[in-house]
PDB file of N, CA and C in Angstrom:
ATOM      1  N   UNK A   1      -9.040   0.418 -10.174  1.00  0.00           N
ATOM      2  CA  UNK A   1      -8.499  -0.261  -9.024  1.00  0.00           C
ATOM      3  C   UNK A   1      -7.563   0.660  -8.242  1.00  0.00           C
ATOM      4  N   UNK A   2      -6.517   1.776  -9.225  1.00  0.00           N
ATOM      5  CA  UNK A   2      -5.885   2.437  -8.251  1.00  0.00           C
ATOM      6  C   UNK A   2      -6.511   3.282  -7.142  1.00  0.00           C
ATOM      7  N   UNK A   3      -7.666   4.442  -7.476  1.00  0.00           N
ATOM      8  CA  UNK A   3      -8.589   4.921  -6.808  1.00  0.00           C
ATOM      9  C   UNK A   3      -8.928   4.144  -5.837  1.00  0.00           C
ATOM     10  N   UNK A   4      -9.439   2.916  -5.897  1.00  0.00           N
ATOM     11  CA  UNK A   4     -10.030   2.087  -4.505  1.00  0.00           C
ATOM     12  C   UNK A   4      -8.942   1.545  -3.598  1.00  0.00           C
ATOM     13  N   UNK A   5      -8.083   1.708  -4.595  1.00  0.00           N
ATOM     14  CA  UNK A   5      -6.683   1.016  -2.991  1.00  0.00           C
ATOM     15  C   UNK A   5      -6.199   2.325  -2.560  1.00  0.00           C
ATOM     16  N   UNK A   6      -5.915   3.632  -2.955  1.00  0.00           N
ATOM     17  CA  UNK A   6      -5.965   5.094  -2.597  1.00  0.00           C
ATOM     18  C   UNK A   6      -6.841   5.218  -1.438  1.00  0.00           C
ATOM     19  N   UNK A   7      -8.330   5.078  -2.089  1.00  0.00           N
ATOM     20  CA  UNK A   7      -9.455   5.233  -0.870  1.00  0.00           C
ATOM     21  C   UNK A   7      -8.916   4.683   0.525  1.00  0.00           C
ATOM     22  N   UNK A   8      -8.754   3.312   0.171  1.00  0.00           N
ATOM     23  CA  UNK A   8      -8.529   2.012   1.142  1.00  0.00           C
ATOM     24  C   UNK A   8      -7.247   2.352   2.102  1.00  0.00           C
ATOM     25  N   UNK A   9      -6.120   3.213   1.385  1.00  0.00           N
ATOM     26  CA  UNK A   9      -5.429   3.769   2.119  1.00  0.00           C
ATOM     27  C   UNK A   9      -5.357   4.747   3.396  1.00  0.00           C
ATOM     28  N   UNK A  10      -6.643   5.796   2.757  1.00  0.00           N
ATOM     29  CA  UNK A  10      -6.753   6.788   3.259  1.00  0.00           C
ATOM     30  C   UNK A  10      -7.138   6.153   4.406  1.00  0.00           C
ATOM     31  N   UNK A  11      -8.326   5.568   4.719  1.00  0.00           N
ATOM     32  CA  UNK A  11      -9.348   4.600   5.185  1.00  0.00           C
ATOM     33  C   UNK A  11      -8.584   4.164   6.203  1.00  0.00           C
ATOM     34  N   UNK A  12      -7.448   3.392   6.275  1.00  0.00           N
ATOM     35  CA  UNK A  12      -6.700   2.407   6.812  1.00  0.00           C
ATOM     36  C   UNK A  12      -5.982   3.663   7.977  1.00  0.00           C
ATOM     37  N   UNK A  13      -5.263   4.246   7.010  1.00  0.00           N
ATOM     38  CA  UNK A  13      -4.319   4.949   7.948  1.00  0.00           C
ATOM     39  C   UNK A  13      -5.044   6.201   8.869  1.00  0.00           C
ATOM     40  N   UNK A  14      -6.572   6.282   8.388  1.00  0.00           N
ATOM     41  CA  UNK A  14      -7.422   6.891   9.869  1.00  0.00           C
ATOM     42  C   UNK A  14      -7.998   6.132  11.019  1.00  0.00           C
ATOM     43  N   UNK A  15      -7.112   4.432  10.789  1.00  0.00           N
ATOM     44  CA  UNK A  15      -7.064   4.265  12.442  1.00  0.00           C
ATOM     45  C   UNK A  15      -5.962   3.764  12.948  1.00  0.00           C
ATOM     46  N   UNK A  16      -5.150   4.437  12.520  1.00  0.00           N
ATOM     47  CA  UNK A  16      -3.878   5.004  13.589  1.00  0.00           C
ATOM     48  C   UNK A  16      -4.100   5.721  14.538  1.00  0.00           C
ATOM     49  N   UNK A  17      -4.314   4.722  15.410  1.00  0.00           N
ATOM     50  CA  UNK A  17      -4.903   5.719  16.523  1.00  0.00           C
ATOM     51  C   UNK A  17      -3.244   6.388  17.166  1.00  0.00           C
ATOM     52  N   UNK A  18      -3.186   7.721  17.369  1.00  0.00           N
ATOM     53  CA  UNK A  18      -1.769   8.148  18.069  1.00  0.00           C
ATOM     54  C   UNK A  18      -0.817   8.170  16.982  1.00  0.00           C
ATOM     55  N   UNK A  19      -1.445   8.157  15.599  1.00  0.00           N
ATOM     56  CA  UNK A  19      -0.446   8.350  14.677  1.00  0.00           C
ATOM     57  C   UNK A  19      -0.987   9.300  13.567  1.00  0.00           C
ATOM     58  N   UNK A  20      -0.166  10.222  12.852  1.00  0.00           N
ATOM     59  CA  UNK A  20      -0.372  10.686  11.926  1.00  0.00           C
ATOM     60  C   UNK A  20       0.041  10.436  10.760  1.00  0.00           C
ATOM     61  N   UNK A  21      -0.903   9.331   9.785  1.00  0.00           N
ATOM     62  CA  UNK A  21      -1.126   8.589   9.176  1.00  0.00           C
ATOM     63  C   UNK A  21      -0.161   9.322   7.404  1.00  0.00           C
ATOM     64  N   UNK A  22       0.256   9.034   7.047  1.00  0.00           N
ATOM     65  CA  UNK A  22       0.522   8.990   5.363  1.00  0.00           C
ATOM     66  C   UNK A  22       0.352   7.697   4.352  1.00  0.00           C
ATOM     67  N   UNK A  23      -0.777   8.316   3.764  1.00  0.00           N
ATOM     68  CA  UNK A  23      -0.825   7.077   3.188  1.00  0.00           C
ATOM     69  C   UNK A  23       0.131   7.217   2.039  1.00  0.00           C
ATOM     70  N   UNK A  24       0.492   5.612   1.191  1.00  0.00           N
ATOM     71  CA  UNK A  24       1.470   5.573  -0.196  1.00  0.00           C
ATOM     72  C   UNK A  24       1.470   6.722  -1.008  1.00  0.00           C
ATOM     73  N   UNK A  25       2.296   7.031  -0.559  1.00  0.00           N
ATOM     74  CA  UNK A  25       2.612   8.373  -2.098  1.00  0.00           C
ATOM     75  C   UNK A  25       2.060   8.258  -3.644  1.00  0.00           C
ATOM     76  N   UNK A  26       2.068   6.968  -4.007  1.00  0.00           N
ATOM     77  CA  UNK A  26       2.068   7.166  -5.199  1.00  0.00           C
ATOM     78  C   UNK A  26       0.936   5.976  -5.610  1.00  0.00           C
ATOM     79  N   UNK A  27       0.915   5.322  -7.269  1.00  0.00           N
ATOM     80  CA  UNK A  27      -0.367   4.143  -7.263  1.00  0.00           C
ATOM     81  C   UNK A  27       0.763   2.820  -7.199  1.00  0.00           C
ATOM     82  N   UNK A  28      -0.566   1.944  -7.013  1.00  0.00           N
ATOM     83  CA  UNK A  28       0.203   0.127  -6.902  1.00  0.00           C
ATOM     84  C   UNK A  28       1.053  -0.331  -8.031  1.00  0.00           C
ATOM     85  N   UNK A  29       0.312   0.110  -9.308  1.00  0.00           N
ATOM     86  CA  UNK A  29       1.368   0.273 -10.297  1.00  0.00           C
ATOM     87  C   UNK A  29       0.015  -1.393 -11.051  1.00  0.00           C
ATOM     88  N   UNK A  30      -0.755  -0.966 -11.237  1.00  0.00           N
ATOM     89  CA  UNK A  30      -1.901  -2.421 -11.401  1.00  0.00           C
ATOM     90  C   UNK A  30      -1.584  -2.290 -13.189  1.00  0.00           C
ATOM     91  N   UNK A  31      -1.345  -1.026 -13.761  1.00  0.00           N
ATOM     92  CA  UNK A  31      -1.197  -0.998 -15.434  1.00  0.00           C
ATOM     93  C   UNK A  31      -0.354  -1.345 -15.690  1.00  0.00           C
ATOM     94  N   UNK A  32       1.113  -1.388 -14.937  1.00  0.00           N
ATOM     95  CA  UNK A  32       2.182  -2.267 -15.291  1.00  0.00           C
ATOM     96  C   UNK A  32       2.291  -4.047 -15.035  1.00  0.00           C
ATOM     97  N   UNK A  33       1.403  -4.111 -14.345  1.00  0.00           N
ATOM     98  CA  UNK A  33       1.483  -5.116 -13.694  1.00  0.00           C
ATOM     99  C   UNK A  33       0.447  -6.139 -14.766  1.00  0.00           C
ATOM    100  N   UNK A  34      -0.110  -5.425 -15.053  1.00  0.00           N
ATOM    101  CA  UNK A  34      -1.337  -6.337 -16.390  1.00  0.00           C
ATOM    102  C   UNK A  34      -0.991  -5.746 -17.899  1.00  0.00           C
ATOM    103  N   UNK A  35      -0.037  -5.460 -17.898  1.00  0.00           N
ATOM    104  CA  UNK A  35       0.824  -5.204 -19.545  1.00  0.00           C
ATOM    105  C   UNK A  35       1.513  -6.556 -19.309  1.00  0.00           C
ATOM    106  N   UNK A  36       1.679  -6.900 -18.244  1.00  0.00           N
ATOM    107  CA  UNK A  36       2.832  -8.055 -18.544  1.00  0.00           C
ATOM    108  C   UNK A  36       2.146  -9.592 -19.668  1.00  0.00           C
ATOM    109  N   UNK A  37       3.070  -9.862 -20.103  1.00  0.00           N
ATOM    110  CA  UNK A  37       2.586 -11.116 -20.632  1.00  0.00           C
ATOM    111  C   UNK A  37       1.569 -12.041 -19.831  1.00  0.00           C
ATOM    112  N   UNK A  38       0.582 -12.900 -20.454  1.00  0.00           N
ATOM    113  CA  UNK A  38       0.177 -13.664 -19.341  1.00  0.00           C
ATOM    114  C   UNK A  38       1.058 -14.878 -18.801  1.00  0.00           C
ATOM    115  N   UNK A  39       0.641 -14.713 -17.105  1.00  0.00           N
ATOM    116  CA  UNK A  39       1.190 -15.477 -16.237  1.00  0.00           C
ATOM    117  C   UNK A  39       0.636 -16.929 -16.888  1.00  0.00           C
ATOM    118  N   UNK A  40       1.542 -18.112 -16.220  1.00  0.00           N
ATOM    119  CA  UNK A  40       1.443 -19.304 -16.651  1.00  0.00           C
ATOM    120  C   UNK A  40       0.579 -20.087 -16.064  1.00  0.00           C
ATOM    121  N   UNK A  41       0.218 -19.264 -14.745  1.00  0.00           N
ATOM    122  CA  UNK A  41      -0.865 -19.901 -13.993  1.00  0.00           C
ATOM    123  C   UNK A  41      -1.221 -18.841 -13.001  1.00  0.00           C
ATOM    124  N   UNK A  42      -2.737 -19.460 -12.528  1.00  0.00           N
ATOM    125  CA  UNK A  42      -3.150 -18.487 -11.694  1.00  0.00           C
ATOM    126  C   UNK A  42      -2.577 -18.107 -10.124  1.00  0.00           C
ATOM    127  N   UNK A  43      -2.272 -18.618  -9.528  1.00  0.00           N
ATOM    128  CA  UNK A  43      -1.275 -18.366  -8.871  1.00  0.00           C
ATOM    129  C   UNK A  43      -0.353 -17.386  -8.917  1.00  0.00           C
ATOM    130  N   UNK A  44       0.894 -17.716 -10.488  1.00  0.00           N
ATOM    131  CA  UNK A  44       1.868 -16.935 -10.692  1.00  0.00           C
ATOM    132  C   UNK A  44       0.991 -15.277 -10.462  1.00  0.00           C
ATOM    133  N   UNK A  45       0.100 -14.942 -11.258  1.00  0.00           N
ATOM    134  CA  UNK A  45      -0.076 -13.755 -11.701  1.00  0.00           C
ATOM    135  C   UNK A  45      -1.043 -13.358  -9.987  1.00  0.00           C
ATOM    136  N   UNK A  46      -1.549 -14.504  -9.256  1.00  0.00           N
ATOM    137  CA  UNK A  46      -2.422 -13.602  -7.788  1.00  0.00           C
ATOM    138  C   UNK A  46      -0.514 -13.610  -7.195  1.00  0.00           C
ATOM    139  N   UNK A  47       0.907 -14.125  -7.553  1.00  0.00           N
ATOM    140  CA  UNK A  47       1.434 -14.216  -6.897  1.00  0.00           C
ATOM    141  C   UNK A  47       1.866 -12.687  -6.956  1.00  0.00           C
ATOM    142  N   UNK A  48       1.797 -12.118  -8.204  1.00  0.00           N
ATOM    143  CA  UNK A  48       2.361 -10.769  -8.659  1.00  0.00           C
ATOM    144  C   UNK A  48       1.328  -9.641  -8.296  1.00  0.00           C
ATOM    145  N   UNK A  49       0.516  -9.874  -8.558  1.00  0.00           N
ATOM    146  CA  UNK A  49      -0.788  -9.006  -7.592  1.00  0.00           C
ATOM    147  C   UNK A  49      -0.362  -8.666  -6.462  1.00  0.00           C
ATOM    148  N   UNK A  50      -0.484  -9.926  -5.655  1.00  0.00           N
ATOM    149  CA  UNK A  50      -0.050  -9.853  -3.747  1.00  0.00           C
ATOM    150  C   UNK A  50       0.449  -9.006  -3.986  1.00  0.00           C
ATOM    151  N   UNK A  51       1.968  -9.386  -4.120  1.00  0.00           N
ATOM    152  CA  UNK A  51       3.100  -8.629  -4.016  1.00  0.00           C
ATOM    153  C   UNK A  51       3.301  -6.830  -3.663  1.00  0.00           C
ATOM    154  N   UNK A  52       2.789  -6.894  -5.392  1.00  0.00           N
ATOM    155  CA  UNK A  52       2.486  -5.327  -5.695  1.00  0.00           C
ATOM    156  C   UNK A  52       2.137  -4.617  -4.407  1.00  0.00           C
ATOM    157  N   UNK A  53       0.905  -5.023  -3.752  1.00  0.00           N
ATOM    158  CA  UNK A  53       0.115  -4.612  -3.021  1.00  0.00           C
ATOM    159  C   UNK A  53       1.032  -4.219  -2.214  1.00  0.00           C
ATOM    160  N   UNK A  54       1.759  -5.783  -1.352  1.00  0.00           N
ATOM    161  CA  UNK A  54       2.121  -5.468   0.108  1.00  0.00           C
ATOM    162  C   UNK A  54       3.233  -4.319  -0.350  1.00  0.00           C
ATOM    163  N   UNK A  55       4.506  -4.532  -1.247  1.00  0.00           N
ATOM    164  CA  UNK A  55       4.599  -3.739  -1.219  1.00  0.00           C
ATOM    165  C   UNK A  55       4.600  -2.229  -1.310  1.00  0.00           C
ATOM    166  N   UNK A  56       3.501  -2.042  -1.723  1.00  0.00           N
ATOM    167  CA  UNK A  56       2.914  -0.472  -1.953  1.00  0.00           C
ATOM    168  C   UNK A  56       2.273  -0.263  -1.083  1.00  0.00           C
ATOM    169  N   UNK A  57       1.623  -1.011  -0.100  1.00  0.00           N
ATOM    170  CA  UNK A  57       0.863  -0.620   1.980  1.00  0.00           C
ATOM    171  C   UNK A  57       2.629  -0.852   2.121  1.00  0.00           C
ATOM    172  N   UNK A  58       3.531  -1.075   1.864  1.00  0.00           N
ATOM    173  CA  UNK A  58       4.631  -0.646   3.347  1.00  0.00           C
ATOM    174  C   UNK A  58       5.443   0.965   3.138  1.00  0.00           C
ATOM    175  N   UNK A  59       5.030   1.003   1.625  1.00  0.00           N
ATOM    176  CA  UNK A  59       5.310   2.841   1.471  1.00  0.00           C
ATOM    177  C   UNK A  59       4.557   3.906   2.665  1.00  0.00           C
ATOM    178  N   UNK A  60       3.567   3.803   3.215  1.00  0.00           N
ATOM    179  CA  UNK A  60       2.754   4.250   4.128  1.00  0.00           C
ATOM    180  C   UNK A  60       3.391   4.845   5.219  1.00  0.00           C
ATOM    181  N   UNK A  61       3.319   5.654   6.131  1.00  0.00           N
ATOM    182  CA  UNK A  61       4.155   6.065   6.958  1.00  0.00           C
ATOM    183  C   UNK A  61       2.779   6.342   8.196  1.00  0.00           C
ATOM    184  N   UNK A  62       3.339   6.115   9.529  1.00  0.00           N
ATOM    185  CA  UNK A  62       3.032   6.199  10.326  1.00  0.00           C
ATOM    186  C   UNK A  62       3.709   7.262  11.245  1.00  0.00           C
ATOM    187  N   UNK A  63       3.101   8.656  11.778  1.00  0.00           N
ATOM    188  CA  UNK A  63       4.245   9.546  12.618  1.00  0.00           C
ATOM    189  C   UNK A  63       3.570   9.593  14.053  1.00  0.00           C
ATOM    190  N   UNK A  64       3.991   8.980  15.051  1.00  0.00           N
ATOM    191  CA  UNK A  64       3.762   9.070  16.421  1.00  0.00           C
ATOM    192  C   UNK A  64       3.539  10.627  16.597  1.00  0.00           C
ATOM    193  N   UNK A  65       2.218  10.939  17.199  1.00  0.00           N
ATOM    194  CA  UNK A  65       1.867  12.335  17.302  1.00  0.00           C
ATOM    195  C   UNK A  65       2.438  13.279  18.482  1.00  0.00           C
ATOM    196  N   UNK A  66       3.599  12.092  19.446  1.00  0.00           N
ATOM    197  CA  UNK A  66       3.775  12.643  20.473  1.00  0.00           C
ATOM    198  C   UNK A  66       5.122  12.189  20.409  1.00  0.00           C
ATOM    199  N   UNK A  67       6.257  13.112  21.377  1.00  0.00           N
ATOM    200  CA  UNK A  67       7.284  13.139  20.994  1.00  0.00           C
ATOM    201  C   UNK A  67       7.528  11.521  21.714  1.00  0.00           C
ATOM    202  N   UNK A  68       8.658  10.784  21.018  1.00  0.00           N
ATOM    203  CA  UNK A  68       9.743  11.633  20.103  1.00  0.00           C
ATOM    204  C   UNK A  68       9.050  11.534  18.806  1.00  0.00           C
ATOM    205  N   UNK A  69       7.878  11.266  18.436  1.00  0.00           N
ATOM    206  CA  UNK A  69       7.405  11.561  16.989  1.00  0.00           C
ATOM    207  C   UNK A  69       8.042  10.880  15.876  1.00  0.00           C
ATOM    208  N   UNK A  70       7.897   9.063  16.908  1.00  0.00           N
ATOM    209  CA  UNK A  70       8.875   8.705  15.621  1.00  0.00           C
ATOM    210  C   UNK A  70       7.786   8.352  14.146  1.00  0.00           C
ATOM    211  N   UNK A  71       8.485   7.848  13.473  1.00  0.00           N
ATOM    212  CA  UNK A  71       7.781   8.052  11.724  1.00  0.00           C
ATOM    213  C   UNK A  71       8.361   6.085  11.544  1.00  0.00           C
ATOM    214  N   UNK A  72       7.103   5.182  11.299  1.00  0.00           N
ATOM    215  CA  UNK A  72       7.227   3.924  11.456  1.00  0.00           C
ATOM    216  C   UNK A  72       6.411   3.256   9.896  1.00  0.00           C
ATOM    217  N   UNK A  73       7.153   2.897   8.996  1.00  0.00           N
ATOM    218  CA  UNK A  73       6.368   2.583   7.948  1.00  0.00           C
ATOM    219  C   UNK A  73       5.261   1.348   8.366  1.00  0.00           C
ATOM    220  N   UNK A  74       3.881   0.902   7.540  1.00  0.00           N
ATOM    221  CA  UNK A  74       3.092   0.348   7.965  1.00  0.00           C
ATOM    222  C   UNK A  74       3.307  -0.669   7.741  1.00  0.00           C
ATOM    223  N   UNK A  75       2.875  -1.827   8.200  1.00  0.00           N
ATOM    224  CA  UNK A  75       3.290  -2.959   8.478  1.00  0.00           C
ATOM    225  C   UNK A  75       1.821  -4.172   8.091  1.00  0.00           C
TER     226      UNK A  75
END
């Protein structure tokens, strides 16, 4: 799963159009996230999934290719 949200990154942040794209530095963190005990319901555990995700797409950086070249995390 980390590889395909990597891909999905790369993917994503080549249509920034007018931006020079970085995708997340690092992985979603999906092996920590399924060591955990099981959730009590399905929900709880798609609630911890989501999460993960969004926050690992807002690590992403966006750099305006033209000045002032600002740098806008993804949204």
């Amino acid at each position: 799963m980390e590889a395909a949200f990597a891909a999905f990154a790369v993917t994503l942040g080549g249509g920034m159009a007018g931006h020079a794209p970085v995708p997340p530095p690092g992985p979603v963190g999906f092996a920590g996230i399924f060591a955990q005990p099981q959730s009590a319901t399905h929900a709880t555990a798609a609630t911890a999934v989501a999460s993960a995700i969004d926050t690992w797409l807002r690590t992403g950086i966006g750099t305006l290719i033209a000045p002032p070249n600002t740098a806008i995390p993804w949204s």
